[in-house]
Structure formats: structure tokens, C-alpha cells
N, C-alpha and C. Protein backbone atom coordinates (compact mmCIF):
# COMPACT_ATOMS: atom_id res chain seq x y z
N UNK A 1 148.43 -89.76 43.74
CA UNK A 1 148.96 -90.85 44.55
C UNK A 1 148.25 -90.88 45.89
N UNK A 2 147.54 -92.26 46.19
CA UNK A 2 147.31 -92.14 47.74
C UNK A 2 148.10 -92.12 48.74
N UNK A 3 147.98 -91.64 50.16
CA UNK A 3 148.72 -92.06 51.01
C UNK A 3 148.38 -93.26 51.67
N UNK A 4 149.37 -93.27 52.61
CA UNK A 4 149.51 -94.46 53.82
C UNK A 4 149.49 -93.82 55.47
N UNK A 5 148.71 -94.29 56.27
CA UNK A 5 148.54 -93.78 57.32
C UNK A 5 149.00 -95.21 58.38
N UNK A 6 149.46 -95.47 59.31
CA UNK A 6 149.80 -95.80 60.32
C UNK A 6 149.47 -95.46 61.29
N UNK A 7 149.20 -95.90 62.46
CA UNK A 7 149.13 -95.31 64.01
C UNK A 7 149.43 -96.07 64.96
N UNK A 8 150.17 -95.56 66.20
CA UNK A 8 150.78 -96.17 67.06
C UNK A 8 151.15 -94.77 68.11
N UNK A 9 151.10 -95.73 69.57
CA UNK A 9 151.15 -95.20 70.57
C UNK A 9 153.04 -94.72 70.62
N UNK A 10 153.14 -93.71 71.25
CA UNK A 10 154.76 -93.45 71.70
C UNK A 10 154.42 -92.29 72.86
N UNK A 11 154.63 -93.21 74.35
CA UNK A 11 154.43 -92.29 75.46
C UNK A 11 152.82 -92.35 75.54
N UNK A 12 152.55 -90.93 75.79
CA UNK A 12 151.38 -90.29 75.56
C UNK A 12 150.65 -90.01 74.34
N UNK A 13 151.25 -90.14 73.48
CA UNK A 13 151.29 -89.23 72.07
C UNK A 13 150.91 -90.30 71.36
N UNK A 14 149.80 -89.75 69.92
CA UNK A 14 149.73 -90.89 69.33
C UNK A 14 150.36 -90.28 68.04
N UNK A 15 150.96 -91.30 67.74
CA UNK A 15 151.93 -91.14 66.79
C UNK A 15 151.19 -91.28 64.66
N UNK A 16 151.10 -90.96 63.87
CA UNK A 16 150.45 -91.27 62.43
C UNK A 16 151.44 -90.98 61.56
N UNK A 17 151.99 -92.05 61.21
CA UNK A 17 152.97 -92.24 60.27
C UNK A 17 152.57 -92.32 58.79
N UNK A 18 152.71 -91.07 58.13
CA UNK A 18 151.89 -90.52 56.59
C UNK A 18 152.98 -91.26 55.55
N UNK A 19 152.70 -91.87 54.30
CA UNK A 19 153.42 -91.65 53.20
C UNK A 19 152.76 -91.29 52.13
N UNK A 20 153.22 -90.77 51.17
CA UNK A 20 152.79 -90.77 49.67
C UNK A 20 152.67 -88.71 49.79
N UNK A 21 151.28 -88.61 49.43
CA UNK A 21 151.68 -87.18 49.06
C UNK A 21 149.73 -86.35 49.93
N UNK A 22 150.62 -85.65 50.79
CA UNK A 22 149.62 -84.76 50.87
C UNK A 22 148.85 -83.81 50.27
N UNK A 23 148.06 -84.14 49.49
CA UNK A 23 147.28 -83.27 48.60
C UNK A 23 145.61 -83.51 48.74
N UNK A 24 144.79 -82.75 47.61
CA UNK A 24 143.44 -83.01 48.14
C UNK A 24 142.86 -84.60 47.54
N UNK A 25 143.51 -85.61 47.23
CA UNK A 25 143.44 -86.97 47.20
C UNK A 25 144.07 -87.57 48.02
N UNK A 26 144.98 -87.06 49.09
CA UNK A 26 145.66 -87.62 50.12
C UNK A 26 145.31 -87.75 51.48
N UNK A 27 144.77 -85.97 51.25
CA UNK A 27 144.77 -85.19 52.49
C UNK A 27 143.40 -85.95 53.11
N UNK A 28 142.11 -86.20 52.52
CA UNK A 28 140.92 -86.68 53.19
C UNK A 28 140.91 -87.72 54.60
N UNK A 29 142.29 -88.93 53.68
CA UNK A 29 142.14 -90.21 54.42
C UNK A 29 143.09 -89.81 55.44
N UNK A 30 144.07 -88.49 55.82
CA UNK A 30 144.24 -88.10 56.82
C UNK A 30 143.68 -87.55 57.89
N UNK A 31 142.41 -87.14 57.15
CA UNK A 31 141.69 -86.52 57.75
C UNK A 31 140.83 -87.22 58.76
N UNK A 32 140.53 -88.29 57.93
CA UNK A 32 139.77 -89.56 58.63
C UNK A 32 140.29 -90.35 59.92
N UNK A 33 141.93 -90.24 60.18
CA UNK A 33 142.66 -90.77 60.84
C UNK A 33 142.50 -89.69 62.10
N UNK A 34 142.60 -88.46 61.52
CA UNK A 34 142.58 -87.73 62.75
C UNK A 34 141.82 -87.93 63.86
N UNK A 35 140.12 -87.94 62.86
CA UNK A 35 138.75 -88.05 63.81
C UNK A 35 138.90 -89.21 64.16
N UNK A 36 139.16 -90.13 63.83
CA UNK A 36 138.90 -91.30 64.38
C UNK A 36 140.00 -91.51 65.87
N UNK A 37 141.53 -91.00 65.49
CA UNK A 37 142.34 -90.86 66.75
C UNK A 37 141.09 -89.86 67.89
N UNK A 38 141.09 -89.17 67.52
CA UNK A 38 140.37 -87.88 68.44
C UNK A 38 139.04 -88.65 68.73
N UNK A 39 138.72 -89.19 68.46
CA UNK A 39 137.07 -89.51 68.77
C UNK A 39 137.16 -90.90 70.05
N UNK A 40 138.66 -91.06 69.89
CA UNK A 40 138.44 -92.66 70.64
C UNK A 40 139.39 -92.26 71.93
N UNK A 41 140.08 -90.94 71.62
CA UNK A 41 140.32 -90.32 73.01
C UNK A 41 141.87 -89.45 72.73
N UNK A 42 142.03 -89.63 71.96
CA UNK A 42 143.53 -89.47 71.74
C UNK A 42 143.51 -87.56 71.40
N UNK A 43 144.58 -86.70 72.35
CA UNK A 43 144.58 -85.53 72.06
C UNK A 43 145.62 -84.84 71.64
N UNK A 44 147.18 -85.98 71.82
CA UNK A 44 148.09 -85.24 71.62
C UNK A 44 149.16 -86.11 70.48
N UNK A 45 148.75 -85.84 69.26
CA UNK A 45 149.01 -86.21 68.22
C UNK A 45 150.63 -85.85 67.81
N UNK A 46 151.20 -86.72 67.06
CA UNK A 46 153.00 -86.28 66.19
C UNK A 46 152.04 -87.16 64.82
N UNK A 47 152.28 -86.02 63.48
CA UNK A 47 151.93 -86.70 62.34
C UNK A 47 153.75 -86.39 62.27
N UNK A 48 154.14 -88.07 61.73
CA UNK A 48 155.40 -88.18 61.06
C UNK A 48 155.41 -88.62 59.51
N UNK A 49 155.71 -87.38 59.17
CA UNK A 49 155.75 -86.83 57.95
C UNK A 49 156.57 -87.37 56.98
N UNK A 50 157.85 -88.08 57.63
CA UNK A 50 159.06 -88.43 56.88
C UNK A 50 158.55 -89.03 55.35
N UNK A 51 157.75 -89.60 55.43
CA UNK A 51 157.09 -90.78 54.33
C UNK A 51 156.63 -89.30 52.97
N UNK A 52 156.23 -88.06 53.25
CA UNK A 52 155.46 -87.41 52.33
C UNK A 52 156.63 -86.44 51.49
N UNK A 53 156.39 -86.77 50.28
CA UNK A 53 157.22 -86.26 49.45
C UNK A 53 156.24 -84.82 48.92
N UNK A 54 155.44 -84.07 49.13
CA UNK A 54 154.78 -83.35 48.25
C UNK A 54 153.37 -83.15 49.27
N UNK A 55 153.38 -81.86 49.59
CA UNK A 55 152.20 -81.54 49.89
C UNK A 55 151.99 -79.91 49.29
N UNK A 56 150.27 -79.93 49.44
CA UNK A 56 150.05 -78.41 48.69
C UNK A 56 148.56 -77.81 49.50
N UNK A 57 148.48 -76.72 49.05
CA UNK A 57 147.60 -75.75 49.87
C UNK A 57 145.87 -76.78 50.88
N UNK A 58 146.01 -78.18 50.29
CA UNK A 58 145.13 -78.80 50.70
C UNK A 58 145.43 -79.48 51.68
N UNK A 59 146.69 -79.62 51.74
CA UNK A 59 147.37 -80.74 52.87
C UNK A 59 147.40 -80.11 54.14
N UNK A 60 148.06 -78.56 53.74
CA UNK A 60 148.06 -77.48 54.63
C UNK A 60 146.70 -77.09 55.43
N UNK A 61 145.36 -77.50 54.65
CA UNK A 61 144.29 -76.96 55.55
C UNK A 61 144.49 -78.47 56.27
N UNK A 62 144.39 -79.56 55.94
CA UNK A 62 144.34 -80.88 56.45
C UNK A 62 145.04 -80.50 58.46
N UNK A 63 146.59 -80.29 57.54
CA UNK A 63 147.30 -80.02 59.02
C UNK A 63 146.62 -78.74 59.99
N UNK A 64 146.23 -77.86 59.52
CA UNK A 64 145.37 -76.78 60.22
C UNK A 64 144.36 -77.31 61.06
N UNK A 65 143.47 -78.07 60.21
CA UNK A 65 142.07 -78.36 61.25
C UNK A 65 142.48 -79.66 61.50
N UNK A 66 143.34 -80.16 61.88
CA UNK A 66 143.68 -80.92 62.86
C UNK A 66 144.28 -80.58 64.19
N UNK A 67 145.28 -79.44 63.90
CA UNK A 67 145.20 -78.97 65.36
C UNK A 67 144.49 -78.24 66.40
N UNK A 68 143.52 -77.66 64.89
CA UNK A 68 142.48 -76.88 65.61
C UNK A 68 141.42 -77.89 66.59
N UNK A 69 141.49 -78.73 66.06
CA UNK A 69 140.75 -80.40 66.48
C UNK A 69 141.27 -80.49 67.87
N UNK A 70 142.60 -80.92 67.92
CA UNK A 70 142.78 -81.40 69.26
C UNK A 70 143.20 -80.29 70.25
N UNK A 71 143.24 -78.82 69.72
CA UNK A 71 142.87 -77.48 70.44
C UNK A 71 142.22 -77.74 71.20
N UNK A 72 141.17 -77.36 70.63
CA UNK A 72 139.66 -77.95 71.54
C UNK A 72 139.58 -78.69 72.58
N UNK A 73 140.25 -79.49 72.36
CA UNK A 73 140.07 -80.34 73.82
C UNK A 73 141.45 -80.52 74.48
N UNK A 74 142.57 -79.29 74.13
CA UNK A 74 143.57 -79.07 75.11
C UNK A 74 144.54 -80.19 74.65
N UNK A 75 144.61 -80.50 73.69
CA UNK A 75 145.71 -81.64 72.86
C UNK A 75 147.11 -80.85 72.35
N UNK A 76 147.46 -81.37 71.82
CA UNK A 76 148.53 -80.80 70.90
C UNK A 76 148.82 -81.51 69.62
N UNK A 77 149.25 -80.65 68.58
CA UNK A 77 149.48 -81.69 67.66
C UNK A 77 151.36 -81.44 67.18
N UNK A 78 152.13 -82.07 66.46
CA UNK A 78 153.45 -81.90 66.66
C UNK A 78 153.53 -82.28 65.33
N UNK A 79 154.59 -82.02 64.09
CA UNK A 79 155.00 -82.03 63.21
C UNK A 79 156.37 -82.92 63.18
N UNK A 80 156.93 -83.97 62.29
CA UNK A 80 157.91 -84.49 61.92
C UNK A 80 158.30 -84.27 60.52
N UNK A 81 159.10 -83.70 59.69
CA UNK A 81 159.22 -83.31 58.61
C UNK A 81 160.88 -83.09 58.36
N UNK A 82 161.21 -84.11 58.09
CA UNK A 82 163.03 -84.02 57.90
C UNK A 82 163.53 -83.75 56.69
N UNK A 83 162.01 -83.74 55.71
CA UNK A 83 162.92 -83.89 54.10
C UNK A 83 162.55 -81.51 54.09
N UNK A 84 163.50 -81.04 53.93
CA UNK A 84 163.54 -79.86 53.56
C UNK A 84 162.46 -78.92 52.69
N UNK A 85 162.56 -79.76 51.52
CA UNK A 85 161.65 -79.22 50.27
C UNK A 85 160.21 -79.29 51.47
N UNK A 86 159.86 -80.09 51.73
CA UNK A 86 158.54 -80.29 52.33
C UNK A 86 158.34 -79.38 53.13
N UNK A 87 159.37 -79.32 54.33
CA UNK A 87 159.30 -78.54 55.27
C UNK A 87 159.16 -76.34 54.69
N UNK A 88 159.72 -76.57 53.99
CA UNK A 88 159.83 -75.36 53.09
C UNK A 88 158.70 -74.35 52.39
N UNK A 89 157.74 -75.48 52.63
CA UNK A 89 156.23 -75.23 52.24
C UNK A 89 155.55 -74.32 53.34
N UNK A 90 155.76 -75.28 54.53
CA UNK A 90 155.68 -74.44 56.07
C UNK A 90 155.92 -73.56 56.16
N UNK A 91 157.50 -73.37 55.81
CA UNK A 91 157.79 -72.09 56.81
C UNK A 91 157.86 -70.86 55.48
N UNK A 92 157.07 -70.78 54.26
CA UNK A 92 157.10 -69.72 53.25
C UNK A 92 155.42 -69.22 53.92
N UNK A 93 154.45 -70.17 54.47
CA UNK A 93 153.26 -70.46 54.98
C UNK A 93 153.28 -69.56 56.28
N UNK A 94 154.65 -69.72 56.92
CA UNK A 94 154.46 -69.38 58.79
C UNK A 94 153.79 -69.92 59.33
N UNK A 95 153.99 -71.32 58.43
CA UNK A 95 152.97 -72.40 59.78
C UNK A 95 154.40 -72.64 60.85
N UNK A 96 155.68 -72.38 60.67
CA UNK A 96 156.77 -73.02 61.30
C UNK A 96 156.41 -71.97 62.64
N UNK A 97 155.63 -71.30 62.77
CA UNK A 97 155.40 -70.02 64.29
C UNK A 97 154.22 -70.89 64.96
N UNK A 98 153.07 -71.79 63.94
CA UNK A 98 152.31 -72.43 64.65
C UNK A 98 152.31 -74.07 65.12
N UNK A 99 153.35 -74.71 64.27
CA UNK A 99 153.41 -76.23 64.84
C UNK A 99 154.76 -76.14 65.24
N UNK A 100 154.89 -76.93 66.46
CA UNK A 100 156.39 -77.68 66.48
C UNK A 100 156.72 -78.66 65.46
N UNK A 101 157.79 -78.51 64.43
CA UNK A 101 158.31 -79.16 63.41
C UNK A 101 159.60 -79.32 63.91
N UNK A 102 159.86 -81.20 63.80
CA UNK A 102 161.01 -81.12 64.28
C UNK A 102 161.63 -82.38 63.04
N UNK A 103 162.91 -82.95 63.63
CA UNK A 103 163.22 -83.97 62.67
C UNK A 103 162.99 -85.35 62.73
N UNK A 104 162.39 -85.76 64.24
CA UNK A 104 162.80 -86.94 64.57
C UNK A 104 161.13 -87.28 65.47
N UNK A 105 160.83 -88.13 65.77
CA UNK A 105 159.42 -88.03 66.63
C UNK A 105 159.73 -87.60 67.90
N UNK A 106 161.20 -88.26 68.32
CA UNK A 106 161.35 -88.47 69.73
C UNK A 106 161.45 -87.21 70.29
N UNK A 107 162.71 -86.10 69.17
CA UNK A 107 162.30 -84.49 69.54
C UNK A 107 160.96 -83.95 69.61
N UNK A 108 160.21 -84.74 68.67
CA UNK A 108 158.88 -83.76 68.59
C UNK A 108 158.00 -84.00 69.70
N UNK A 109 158.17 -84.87 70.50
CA UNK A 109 157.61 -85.25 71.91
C UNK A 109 158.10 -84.78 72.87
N UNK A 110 159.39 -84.27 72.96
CA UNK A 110 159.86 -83.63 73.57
C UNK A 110 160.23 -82.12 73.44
N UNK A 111 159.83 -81.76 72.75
CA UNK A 111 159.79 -80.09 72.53
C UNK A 111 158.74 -79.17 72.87
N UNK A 112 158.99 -77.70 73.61
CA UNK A 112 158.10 -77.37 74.19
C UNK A 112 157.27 -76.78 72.88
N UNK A 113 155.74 -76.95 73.92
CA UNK A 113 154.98 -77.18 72.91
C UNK A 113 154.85 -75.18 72.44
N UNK A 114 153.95 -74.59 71.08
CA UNK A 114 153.66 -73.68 71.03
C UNK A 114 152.97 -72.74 71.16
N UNK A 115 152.99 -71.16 72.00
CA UNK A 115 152.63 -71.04 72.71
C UNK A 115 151.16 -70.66 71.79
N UNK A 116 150.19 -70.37 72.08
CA UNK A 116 148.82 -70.51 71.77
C UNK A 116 147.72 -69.65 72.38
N UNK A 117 146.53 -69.15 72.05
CA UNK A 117 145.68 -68.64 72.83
C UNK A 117 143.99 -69.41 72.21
N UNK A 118 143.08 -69.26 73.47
CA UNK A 118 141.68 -69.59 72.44
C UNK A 118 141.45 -68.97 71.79
């Protein structure tokens, strides 16, 4: 299944509203969204997740080198993920120690961010 990508400003933050399924047929054209946010200036990303029913070890590098992306240039990236099963993937992963995952965008813009080193 492909996804659906969206983008839109909220605050500072640019916001990418995913549906369908993060996998390695999904994950690319996320990938594409990223660079293209990041390339046109944008550093402090919320992917809202709500839309993704299913992601797997490919989606997971997807979300990885994206924050490693806007690392780099002192960004942040923020997680929205309300459906459980999904989120569940994360935190068996211990990605839940490296992204802020929250339920809602508006928390995830507002939550302190995590702490980090180069």
C-alpha cells in the first residue's frame, strides 16, 4: 500500500501528515518529503502518524535518518502516534528514549524536546 504525505506549517514546526503504511514501499516517498522539507529550510519537523496503520523495520530506519537529518542542523523531529499497536513497535525498539511520541501534534510541539548529544 502507498502512503499519503501532507505538509503544513503549525507555529514553527512543519508539520507531515503520513497515511497508509510505513514500510519499504512507503517509507521512500517519506523520505522524499523529508529532504525536500529540510532542503527548503525547514528543521523542526512533527511527522503525524495518526493516518499509519503498520510500520516495520524499514519505516523505522526512515524515522531514524530523518532525525538524524534535521540533527545536523540543530532541528528536531517529534512523533504523533495515537494508535497503540503502532506505537508499540517503538517502544519494543527504544526508539520511545529517542523521539518525543506524543498523541496529539499540539502536545508534540509542545513537549520538551529529547535530550541528545553529537
Amino acid at each position: 500500500m502507498q502512503i499519503v504525505v501532507h505538509t503544513h506549517l503549525v507555529d514553527s514546526w512543519t508539520v507531515l501528515t503520513v497515511a497508509g503504511e510505513l514500510d519499504v514501499v512507503g517509507g521512500p516517498e517519506l523520505r522524499q518529503h523529508v529532504m525536500t522539507a529540510t532542503q527548503t529550510g525547514a528543521s523542526n519537523l512533527v511527522f503525524d502518524l495518526t493516518g499509519v496503520d503498520f510500520i516495520d523495520s524499514f519505516g523505522l530506519g526512515v524515522l531514524v535518518g530523518a532525525l538524524k537529518r534535521v540533527r545536523m542542523v540543530d532541528g528536531d523531529l517529534r512523533l504523533v502516534i495515537p494508535e497503540r499497536r503502532v506505537r508499540r513497535v517503538l517502544d519494543v525498539c527504544d526508539l520511545d528514549r529517542v523521539f518525543v511520541i506524543a498523541d496529539t501534534v499540539e502536545i508534540a510541539i509542545g513537549a520538551e524536546p529529547v535530550a541528545w548529544s553529537k
